[in-house]
N, C-alpha and C. Protein backbone atom coordinates (compact mmCIF):
# COMPACT_ATOMS: atom_id res chain seq x y z
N UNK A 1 -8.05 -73.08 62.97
CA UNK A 1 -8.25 -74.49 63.21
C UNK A 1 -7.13 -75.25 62.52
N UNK A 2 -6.90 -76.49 63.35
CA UNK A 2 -5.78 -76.81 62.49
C UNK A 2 -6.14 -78.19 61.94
N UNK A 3 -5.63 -78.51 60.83
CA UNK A 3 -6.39 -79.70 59.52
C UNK A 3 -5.02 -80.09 60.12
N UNK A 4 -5.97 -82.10 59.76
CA UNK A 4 -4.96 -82.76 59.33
C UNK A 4 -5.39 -83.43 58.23
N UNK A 5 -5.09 -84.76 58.24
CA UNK A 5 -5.05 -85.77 57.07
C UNK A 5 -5.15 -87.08 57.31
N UNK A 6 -5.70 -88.28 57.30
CA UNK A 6 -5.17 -89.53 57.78
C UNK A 6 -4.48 -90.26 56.96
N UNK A 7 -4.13 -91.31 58.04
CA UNK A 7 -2.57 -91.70 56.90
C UNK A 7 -3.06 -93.14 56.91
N UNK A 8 -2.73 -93.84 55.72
CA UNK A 8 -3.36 -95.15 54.82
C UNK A 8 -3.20 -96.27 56.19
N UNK A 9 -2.45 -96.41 56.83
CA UNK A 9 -1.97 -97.16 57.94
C UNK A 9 -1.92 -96.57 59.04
N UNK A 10 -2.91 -97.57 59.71
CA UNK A 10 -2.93 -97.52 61.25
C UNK A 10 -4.34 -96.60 61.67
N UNK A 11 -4.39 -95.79 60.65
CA UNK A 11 -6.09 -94.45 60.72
C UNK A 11 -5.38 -93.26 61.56
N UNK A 12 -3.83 -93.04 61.91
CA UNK A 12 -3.60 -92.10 62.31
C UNK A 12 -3.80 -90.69 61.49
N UNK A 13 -3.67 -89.38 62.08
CA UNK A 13 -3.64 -88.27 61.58
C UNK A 13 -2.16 -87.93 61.71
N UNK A 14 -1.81 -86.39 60.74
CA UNK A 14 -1.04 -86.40 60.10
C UNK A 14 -1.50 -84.47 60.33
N UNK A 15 -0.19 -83.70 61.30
CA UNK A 15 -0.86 -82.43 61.42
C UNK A 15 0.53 -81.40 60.66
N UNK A 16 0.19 -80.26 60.07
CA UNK A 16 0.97 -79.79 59.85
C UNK A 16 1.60 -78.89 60.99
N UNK A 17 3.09 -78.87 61.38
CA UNK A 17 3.34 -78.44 62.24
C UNK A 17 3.79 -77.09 62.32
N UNK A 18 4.13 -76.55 61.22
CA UNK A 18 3.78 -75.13 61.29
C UNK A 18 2.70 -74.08 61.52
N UNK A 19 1.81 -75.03 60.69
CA UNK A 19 -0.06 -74.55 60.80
C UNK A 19 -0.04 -74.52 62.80
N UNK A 20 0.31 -75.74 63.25
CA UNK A 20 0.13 -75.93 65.00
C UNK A 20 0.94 -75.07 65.93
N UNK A 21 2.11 -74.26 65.04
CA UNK A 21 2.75 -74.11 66.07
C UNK A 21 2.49 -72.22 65.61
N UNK A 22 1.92 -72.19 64.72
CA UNK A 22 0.96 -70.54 64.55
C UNK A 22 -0.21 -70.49 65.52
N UNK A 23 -1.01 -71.72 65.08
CA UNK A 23 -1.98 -71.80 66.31
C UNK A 23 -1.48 -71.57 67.90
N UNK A 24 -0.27 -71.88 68.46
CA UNK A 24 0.14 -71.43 69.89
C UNK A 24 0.91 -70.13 69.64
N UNK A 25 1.24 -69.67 68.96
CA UNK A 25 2.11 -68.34 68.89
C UNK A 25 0.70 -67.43 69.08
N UNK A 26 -0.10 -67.28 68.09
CA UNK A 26 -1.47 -66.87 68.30
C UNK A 26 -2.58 -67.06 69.84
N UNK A 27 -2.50 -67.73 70.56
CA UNK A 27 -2.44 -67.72 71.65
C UNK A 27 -2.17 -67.00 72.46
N UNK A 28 -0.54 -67.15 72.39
CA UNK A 28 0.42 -66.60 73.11
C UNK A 28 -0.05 -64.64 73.01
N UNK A 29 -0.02 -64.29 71.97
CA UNK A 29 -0.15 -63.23 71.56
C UNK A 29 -1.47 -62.63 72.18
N UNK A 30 -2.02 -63.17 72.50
CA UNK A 30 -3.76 -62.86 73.06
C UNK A 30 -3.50 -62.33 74.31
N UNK A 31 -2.51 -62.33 74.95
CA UNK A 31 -1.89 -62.18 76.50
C UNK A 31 -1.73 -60.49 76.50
N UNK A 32 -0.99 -60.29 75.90
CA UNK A 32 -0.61 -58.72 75.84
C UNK A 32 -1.70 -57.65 76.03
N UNK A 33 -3.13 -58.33 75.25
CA UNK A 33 -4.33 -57.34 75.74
C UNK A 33 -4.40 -56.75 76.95
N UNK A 34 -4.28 -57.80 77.69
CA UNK A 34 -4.79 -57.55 79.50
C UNK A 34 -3.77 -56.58 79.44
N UNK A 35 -2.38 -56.70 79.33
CA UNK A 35 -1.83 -55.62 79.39
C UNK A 35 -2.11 -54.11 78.92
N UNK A 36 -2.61 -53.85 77.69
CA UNK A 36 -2.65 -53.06 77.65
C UNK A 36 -4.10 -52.79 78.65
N UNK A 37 -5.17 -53.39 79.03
CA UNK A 37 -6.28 -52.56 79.45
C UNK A 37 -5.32 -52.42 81.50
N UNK A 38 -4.48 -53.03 81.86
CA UNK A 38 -3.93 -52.81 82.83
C UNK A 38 -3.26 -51.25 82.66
N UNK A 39 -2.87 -50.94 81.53
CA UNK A 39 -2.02 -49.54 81.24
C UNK A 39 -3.34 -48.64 81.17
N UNK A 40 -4.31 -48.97 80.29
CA UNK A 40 -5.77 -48.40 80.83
C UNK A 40 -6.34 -47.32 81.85
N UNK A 41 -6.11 -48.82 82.55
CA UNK A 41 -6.03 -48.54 84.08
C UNK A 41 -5.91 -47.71 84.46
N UNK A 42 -4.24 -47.97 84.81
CA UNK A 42 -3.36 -46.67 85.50
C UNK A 42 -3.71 -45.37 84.54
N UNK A 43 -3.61 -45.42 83.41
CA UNK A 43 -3.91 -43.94 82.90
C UNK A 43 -5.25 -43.40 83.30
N UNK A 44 -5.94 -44.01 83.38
CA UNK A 44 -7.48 -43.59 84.21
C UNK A 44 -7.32 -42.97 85.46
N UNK A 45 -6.42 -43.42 86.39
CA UNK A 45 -6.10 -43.57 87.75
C UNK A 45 -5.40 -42.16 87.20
N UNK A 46 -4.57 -42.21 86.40
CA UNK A 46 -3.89 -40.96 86.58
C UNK A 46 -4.60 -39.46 86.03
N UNK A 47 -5.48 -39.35 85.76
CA UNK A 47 -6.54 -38.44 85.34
C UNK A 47 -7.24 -38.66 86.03
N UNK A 48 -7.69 -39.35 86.91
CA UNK A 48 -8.83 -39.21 88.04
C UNK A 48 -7.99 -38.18 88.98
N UNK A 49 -6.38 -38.59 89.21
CA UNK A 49 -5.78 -37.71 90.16
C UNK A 49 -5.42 -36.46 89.86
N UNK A 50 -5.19 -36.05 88.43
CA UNK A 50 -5.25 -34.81 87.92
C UNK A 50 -6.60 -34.00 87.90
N UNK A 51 -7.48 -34.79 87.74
CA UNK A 51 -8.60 -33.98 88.67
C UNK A 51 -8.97 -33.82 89.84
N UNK A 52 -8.25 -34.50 90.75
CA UNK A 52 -8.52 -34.04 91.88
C UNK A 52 -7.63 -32.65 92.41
N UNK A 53 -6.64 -33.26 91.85
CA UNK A 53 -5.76 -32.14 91.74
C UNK A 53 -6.37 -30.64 91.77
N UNK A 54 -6.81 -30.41 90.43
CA UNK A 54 -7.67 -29.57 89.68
C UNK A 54 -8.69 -29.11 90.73
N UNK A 55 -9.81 -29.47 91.08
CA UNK A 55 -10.62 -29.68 92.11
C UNK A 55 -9.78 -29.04 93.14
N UNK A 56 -8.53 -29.43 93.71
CA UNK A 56 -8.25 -28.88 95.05
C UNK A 56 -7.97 -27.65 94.66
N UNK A 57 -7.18 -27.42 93.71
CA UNK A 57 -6.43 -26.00 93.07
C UNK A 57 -7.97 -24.92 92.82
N UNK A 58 -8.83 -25.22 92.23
CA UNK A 58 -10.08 -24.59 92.41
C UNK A 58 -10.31 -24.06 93.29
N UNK A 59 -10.59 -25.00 94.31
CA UNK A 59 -11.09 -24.74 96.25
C UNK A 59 -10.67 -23.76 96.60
N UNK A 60 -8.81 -23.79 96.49
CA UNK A 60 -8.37 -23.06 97.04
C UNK A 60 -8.18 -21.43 96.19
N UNK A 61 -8.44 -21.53 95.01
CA UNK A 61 -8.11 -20.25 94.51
C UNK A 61 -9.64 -20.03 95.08
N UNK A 62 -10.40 -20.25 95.52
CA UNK A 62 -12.08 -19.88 95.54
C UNK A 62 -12.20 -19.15 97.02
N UNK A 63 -11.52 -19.86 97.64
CA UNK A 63 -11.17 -19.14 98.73
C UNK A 63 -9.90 -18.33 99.02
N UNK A 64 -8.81 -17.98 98.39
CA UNK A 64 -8.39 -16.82 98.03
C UNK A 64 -9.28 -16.02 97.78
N UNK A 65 -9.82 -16.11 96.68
CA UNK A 65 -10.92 -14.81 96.44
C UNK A 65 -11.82 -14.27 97.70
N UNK A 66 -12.57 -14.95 98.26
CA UNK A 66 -13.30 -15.15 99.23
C UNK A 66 -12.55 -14.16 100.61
N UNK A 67 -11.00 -14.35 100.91
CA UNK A 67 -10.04 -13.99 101.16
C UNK A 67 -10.21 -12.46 100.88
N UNK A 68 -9.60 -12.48 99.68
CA UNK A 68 -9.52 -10.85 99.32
C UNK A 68 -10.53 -9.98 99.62
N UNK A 69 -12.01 -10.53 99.32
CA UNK A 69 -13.11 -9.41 99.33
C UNK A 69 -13.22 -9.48 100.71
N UNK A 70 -13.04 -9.74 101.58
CA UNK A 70 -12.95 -9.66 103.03
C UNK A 70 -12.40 -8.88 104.42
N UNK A 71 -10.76 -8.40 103.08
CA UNK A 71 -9.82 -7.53 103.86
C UNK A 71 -10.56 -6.74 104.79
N UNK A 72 -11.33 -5.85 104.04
CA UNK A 72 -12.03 -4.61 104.95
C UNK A 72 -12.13 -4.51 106.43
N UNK A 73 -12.56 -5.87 107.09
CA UNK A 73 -13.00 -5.64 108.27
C UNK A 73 -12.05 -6.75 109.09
N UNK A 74 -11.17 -6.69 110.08
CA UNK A 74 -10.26 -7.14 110.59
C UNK A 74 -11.14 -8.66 111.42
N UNK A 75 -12.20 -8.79 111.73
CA UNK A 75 -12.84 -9.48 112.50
C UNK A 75 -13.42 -10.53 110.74
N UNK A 76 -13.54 -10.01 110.31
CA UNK A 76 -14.14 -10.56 108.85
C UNK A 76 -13.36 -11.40 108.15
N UNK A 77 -12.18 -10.44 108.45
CA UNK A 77 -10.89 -10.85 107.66
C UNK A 77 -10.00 -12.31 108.33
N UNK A 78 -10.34 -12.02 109.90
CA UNK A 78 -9.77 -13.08 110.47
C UNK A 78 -10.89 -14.46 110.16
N UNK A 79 -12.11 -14.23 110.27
CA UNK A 79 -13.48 -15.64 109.67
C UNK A 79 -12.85 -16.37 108.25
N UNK A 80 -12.00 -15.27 107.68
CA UNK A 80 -12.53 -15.69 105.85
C UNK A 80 -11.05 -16.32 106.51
N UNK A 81 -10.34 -15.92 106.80
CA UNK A 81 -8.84 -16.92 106.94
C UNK A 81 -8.98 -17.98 107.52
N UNK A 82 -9.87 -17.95 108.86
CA UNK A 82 -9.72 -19.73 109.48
C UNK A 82 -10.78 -20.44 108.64
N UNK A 83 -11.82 -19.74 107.65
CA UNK A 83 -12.55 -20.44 106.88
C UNK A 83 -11.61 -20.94 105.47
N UNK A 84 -10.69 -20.08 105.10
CA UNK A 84 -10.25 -20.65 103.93
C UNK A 84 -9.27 -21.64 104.33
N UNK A 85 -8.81 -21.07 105.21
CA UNK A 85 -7.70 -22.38 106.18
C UNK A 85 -8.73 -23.93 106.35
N UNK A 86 -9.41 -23.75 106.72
CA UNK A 86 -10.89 -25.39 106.79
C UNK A 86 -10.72 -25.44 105.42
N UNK A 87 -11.49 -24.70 104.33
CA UNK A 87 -11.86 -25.22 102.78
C UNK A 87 -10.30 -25.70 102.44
N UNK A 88 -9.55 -25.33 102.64
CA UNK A 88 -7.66 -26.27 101.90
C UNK A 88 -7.66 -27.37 102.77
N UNK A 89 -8.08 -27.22 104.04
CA UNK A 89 -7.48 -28.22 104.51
C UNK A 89 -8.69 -29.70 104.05
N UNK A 90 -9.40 -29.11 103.74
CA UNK A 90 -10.40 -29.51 103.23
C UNK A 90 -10.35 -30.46 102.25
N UNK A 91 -10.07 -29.69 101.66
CA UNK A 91 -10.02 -29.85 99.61
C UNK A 91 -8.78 -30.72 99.73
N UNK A 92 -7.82 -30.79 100.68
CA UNK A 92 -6.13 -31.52 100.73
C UNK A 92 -7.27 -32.51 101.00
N UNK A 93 -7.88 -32.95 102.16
CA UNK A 93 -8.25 -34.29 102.62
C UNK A 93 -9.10 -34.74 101.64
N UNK A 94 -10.05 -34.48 100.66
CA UNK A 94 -10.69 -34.84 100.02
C UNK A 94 -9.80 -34.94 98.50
N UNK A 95 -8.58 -34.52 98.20
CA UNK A 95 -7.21 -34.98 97.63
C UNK A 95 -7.01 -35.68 97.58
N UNK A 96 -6.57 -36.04 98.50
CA UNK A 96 -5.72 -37.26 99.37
C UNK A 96 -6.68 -38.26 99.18
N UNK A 97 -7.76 -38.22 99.39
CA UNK A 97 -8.49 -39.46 99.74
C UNK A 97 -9.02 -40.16 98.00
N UNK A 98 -9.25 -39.10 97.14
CA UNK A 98 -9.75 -39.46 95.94
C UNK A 98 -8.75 -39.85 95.94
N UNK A 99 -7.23 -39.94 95.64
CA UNK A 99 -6.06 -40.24 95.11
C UNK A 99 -5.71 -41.46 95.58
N UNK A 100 -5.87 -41.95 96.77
CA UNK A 100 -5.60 -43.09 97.83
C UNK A 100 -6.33 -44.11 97.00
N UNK A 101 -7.94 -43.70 96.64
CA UNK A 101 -9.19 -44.63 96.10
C UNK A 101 -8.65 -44.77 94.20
N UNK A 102 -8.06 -44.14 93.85
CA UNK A 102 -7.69 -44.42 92.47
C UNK A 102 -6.56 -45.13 92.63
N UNK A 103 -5.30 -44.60 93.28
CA UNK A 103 -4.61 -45.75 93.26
C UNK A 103 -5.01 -47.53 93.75
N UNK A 104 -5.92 -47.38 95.09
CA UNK A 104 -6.27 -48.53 95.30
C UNK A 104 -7.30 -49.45 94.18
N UNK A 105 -7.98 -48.55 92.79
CA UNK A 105 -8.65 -49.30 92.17
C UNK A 105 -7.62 -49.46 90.99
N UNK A 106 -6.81 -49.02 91.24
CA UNK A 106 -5.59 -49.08 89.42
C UNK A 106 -5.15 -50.41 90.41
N UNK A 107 -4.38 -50.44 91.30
CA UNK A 107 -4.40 -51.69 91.97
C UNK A 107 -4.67 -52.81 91.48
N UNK A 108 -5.87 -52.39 92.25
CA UNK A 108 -6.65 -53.77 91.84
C UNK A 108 -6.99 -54.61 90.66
N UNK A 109 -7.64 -52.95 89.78
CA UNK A 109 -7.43 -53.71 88.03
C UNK A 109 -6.19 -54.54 87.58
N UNK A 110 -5.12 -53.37 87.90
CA UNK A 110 -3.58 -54.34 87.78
C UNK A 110 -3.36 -55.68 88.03
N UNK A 111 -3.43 -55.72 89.14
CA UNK A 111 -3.65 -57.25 89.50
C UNK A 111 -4.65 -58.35 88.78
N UNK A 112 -5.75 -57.96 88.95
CA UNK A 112 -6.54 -58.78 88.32
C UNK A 112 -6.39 -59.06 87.12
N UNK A 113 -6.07 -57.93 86.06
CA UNK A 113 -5.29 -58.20 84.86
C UNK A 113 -4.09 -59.04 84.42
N UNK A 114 -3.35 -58.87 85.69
CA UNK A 114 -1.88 -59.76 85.71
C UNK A 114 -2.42 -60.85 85.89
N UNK A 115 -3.50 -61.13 86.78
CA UNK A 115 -3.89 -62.29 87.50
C UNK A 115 -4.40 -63.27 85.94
N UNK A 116 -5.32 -62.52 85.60
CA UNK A 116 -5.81 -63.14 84.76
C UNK A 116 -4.61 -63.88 82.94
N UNK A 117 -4.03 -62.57 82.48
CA UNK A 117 -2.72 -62.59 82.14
C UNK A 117 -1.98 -63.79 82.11
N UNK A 118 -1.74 -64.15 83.55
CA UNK A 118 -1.11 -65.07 83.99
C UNK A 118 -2.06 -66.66 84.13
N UNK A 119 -3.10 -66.67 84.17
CA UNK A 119 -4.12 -67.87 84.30
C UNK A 119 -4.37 -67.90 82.56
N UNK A 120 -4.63 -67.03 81.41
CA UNK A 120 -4.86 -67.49 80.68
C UNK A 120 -2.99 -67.99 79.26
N UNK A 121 -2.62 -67.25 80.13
CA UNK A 121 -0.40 -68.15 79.51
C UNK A 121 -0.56 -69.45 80.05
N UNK A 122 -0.79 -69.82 81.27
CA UNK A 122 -1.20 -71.28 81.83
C UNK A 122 -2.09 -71.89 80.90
N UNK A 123 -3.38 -71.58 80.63
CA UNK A 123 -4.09 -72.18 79.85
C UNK A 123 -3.61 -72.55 78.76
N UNK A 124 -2.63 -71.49 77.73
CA UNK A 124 -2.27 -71.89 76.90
C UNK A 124 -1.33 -73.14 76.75
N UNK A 125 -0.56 -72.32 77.29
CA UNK A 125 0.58 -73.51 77.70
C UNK A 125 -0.13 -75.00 77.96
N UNK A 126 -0.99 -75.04 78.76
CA UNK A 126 -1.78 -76.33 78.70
C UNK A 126 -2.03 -77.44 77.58
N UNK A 127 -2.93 -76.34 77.27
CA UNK A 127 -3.65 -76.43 76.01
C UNK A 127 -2.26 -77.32 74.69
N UNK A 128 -1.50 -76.31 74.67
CA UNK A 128 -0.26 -76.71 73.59
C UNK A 128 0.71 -77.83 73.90
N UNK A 129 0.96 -78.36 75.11
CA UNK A 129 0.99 -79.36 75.81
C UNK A 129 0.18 -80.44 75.49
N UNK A 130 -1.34 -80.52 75.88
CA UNK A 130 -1.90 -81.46 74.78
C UNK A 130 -2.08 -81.44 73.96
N UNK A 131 -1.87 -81.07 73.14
CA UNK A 131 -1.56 -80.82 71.89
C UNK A 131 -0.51 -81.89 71.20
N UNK A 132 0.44 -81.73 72.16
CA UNK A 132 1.95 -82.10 71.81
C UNK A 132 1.93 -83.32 72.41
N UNK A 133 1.57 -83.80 73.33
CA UNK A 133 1.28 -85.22 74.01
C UNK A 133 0.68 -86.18 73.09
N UNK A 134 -0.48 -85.50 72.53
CA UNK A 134 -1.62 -86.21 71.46
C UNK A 134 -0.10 -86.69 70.47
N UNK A 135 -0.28 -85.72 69.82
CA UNK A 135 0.80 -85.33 68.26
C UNK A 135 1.54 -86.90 68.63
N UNK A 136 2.37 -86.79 70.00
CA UNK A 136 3.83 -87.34 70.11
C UNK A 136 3.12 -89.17 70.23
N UNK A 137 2.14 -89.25 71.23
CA UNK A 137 1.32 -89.91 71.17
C UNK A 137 1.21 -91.18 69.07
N UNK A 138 0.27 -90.17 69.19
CA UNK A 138 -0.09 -90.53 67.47
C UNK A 138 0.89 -91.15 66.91
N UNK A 139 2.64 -89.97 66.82
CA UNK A 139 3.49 -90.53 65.98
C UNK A 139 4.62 -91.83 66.45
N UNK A 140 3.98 -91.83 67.70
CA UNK A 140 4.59 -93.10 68.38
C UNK A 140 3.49 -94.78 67.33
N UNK A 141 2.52 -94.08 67.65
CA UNK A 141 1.62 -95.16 67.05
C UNK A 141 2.43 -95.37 66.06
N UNK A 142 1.96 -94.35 65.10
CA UNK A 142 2.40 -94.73 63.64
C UNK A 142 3.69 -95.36 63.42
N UNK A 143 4.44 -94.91 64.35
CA UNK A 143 6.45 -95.54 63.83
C UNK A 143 6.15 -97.00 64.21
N UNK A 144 5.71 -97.29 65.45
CA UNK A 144 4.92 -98.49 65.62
C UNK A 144 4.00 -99.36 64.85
N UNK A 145 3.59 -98.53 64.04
CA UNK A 145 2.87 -99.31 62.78
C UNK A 145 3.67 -99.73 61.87
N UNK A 146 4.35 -98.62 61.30
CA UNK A 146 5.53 -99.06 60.34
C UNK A 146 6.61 -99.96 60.78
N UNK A 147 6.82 -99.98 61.77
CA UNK A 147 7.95 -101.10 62.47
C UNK A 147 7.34 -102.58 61.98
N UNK A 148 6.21 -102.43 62.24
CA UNK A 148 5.06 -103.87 62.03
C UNK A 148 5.24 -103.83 60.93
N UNK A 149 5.41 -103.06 59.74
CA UNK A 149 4.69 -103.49 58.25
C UNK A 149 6.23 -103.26 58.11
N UNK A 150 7.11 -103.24 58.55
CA UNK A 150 8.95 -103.63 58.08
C UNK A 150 9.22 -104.79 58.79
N UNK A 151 8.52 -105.32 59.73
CA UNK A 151 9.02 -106.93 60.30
C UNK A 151 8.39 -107.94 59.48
N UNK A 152 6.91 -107.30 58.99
CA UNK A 152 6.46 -108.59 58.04
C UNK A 152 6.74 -108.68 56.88
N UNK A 153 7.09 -107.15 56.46
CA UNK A 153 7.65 -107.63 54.53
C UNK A 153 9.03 -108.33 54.96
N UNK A 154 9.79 -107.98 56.05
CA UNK A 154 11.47 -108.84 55.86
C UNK A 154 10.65 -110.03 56.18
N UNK A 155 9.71 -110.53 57.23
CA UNK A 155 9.58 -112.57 57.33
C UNK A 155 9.03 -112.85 56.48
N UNK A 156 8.67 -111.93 55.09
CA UNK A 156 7.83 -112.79 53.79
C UNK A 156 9.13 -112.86 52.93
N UNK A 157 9.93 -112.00 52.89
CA UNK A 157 11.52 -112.31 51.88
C UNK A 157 12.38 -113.76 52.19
């Protein structure tokens, strides 16, 4: 919070401007969060796809196996191949598609993070703006006051 003081003339306040201008640096600094939960994100996104990964690499060693114990019988052998041929092609489309849905939700977090990111730097900026309007405001008063109390001590000399 930032203190001021009032000053003997006029009832203006009186702010310290270092104290005010920590108060917007501090602000400012509040921004970078979103960023990091945007990096979050994507690292989520990117371990969702390493498991799918994982998951497909499974499938398919599962049906390799499936594969092998099969050799024996040429009619058997040809089932377990167009079957393991379906389970990859399989396990690829269900790949593909988890991977499509993580990138499209890292996406989205991204954005919305930037989005937001970007709406609460505006706010600040606002915010420190009036701030500075008030301030400039005030010390207009006051020089204005003192102008008054230097025109009447010179017409009493």
């Amino acid at each position: 919070m930032i203190q001021s003081r009032r000053l003997p003339v006029g009832g203006n306040l009186v702010v310290d401007r270092k104290r005010m201008l920590d108060v917007i640096d501090q602000m400012r600094l509040a921004v970078p969060a979103d960023i990091r939960q945007a990096s979050q994100v994507l690292e989520t996104r990117d371990q969702v796809i390493a498991e799918a990964r994982q998951a497909a690499q499974e499938a398919v060693a599962r049906s390799e196996e499936d594969r092998a114990r099969r050799l024996d019988d040429t009619s058997i052998m040809r089932e377990a191949q167009e079957r393991s041929q379906a389970m990859l092609m399989d396990a690829e489309a269900r790949a593909r598609e988890t991977i499509a849905e993580a990138d499209a939700t890292a996406a989205q977090y991204f954005s919305e993070a930037a989005e937001q990111a970007h709406r609460q730097l505006a706010e600040a900026d606002d915010y420190a703006l009036a701030i500075l309007e008030r301030l400039e405001h005030q010390l207009q008063t006051f020089l204005e006051s003192v102008r008054t109390s230097i025109g009447s001590l010179a017409e009493e000399r």
